[in-house]
C-alpha atoms as a PDB file:
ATOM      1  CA  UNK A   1       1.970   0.895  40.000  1.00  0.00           C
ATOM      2  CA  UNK A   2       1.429   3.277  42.731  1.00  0.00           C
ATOM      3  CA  UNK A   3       0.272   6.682  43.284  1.00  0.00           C
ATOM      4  CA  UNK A   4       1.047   8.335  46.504  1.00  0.00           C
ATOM      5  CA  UNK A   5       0.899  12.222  47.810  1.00  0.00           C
ATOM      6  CA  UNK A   6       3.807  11.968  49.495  1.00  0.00           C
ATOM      7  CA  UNK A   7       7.450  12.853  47.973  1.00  0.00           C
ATOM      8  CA  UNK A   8       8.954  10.897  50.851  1.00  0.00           C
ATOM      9  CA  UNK A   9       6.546   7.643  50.536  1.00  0.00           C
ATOM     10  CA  UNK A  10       7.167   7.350  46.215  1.00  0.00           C
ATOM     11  CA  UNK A  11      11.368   7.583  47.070  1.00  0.00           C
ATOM     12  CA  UNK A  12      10.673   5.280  49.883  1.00  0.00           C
ATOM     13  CA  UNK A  13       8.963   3.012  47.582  1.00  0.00           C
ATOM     14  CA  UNK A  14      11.342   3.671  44.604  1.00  0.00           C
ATOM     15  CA  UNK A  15      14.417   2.626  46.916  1.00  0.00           C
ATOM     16  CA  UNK A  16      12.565  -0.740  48.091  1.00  0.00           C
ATOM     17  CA  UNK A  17      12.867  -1.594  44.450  1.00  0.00           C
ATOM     18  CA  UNK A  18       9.594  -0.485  42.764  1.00  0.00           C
ATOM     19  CA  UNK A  19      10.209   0.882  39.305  1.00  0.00           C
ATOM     20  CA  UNK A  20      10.581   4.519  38.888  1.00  0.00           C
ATOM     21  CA  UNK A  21       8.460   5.132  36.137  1.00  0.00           C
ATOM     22  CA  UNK A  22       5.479   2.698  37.894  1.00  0.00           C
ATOM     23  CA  UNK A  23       5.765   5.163  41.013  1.00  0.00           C
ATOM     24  CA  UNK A  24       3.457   8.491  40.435  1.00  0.00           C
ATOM     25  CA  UNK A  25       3.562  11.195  42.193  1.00  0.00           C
ATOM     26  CA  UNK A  26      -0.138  12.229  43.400  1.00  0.00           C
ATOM     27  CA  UNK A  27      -3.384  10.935  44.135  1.00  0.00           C
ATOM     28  CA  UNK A  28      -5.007   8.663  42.094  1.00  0.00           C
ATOM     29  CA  UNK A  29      -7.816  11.154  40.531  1.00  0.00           C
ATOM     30  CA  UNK A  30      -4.757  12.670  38.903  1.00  0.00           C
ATOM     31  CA  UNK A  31      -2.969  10.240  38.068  1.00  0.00           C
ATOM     32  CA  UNK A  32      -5.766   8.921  36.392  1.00  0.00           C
ATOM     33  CA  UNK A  33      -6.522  11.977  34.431  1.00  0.00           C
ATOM     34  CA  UNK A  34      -3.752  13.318  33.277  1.00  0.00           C
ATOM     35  CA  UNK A  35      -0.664  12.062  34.542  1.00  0.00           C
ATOM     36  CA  UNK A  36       1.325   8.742  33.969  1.00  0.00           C
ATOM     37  CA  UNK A  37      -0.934   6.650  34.167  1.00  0.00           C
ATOM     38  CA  UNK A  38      -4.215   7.513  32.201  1.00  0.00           C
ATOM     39  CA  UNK A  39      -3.080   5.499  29.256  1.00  0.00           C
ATOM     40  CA  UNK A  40      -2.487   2.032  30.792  1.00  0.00           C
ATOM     41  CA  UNK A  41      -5.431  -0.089  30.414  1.00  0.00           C
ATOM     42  CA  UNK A  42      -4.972  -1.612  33.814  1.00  0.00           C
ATOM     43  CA  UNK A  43      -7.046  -4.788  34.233  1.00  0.00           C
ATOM     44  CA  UNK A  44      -7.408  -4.453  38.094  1.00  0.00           C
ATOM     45  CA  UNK A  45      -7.208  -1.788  40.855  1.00  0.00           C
ATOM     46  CA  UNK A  46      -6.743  -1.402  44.707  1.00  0.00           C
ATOM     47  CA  UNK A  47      -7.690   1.507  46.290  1.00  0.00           C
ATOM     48  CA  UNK A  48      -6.744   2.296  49.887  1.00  0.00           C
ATOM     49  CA  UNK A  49      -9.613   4.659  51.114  1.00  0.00           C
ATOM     50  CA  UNK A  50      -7.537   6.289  54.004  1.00  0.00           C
ATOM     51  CA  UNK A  51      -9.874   7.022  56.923  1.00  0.00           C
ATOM     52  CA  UNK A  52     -12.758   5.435  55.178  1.00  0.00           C
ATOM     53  CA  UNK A  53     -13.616   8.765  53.361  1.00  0.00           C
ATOM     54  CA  UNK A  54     -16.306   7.498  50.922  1.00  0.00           C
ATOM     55  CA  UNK A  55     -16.300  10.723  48.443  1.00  0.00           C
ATOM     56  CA  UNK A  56     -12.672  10.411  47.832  1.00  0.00           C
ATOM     57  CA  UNK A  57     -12.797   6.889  47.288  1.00  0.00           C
ATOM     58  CA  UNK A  58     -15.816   7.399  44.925  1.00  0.00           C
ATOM     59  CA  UNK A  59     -13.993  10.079  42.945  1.00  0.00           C
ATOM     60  CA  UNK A  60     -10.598   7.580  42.350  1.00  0.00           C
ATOM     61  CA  UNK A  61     -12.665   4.626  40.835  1.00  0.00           C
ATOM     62  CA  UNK A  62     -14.747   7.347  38.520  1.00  0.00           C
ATOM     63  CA  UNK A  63     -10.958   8.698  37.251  1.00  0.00           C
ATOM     64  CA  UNK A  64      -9.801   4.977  36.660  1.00  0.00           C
ATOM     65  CA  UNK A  65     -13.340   3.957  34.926  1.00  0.00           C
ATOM     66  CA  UNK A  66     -12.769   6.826  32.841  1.00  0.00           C
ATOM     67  CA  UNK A  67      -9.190   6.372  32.010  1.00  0.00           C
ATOM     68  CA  UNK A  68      -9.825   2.372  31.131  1.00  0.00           C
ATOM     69  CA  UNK A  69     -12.411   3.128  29.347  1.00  0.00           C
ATOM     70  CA  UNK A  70     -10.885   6.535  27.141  1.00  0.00           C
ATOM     71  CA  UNK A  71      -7.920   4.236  26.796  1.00  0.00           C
ATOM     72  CA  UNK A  72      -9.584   1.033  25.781  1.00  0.00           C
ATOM     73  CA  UNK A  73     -13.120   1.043  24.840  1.00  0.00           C
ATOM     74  CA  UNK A  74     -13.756  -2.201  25.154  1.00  0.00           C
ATOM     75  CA  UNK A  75     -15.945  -3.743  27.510  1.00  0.00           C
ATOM     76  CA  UNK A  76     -13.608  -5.975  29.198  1.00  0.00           C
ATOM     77  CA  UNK A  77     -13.611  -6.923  33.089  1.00  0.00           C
ATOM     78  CA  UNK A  78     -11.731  -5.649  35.457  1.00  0.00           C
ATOM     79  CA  UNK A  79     -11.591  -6.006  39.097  1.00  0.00           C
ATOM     80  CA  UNK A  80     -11.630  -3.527  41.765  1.00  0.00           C
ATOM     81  CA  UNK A  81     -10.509  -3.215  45.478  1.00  0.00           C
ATOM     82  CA  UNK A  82     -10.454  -1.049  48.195  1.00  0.00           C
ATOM     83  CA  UNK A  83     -10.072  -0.818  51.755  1.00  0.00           C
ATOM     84  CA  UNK A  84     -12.136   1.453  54.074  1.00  0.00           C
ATOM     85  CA  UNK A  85     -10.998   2.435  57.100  1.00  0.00           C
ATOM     86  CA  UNK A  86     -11.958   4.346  59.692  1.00  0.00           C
ATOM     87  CA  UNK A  87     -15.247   4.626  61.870  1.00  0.00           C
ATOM     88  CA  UNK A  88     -16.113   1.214  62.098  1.00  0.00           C
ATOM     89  CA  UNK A  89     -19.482   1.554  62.646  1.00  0.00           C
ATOM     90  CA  UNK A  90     -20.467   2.506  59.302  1.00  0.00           C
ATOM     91  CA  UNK A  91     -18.002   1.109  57.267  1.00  0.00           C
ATOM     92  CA  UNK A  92     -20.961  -1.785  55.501  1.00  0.00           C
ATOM     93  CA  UNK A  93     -22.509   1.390  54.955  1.00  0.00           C
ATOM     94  CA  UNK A  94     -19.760   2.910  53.245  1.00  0.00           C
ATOM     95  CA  UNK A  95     -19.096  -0.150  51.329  1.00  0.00           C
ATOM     96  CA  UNK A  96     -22.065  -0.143  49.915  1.00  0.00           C
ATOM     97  CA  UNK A  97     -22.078   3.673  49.322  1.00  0.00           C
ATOM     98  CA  UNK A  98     -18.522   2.603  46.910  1.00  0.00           C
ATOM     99  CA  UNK A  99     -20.254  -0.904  45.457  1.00  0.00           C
ATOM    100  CA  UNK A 100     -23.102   1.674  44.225  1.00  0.00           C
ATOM    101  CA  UNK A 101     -20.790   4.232  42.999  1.00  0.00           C
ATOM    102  CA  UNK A 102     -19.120   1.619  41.252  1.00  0.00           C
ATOM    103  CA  UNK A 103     -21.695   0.283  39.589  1.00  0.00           C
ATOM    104  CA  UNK A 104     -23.323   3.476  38.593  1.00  0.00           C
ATOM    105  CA  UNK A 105     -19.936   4.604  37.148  1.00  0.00           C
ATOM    106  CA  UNK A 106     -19.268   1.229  35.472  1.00  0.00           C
ATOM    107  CA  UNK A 107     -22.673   1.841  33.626  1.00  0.00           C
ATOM    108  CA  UNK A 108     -22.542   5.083  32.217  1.00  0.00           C
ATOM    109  CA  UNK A 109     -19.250   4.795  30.354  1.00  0.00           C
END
């Protein structure tokens, strides 16, 4: 399953041989929310943090916390990923900006 903001990248993706319907059109926080798919209970997730923009990477694992949890309550594991790129200086900070984030969000619902 992959979300993407680019038209160009999900048909590039789509011809390569990903499944149409597992190919979303947007970025993650909507995807999440209310598109395709915030009713999977998705045991794992990978987030690419393009140019190591903590806030945005933040607000995509509070949409999938919320849509595992809304779609299945139950207090199962699941594993999360990202990658954070960009200004290399900071980026343990901004790992552990996300690891708190995470665990905050993990918490509360």
């Amino acid at each position: 399953f992959v979300a993407n903001r680019h038209a160009s990248t999900c048909q590039s993706l789509v011809e390569f041989g990903l499944a149409p319907e597992n190919v979303a059109l947007g970025c993650a926080t909507e995807v999440f929310t209310d598109g395709p798919f915030s009713s999977i209970p998705f045991a794992a997730y990978y987030f690419d943090g393009c140019g190591g923009y903590v806030p945005q990477i933040i607000d995509m694992i509070r949409a999938a916390v919320d849509a595992r949890f809304h779609s299945m309550p139950s207090r199962s594991r699941i594993a999360f990923g990202v990658s954070i790129v960009g200004g290399n200086r900071d980026v343990i900070q901004k790992e552990v900006q996300v690891v708190q984030a995470l665990v905050q969000q993990t918490r509360s619902s």
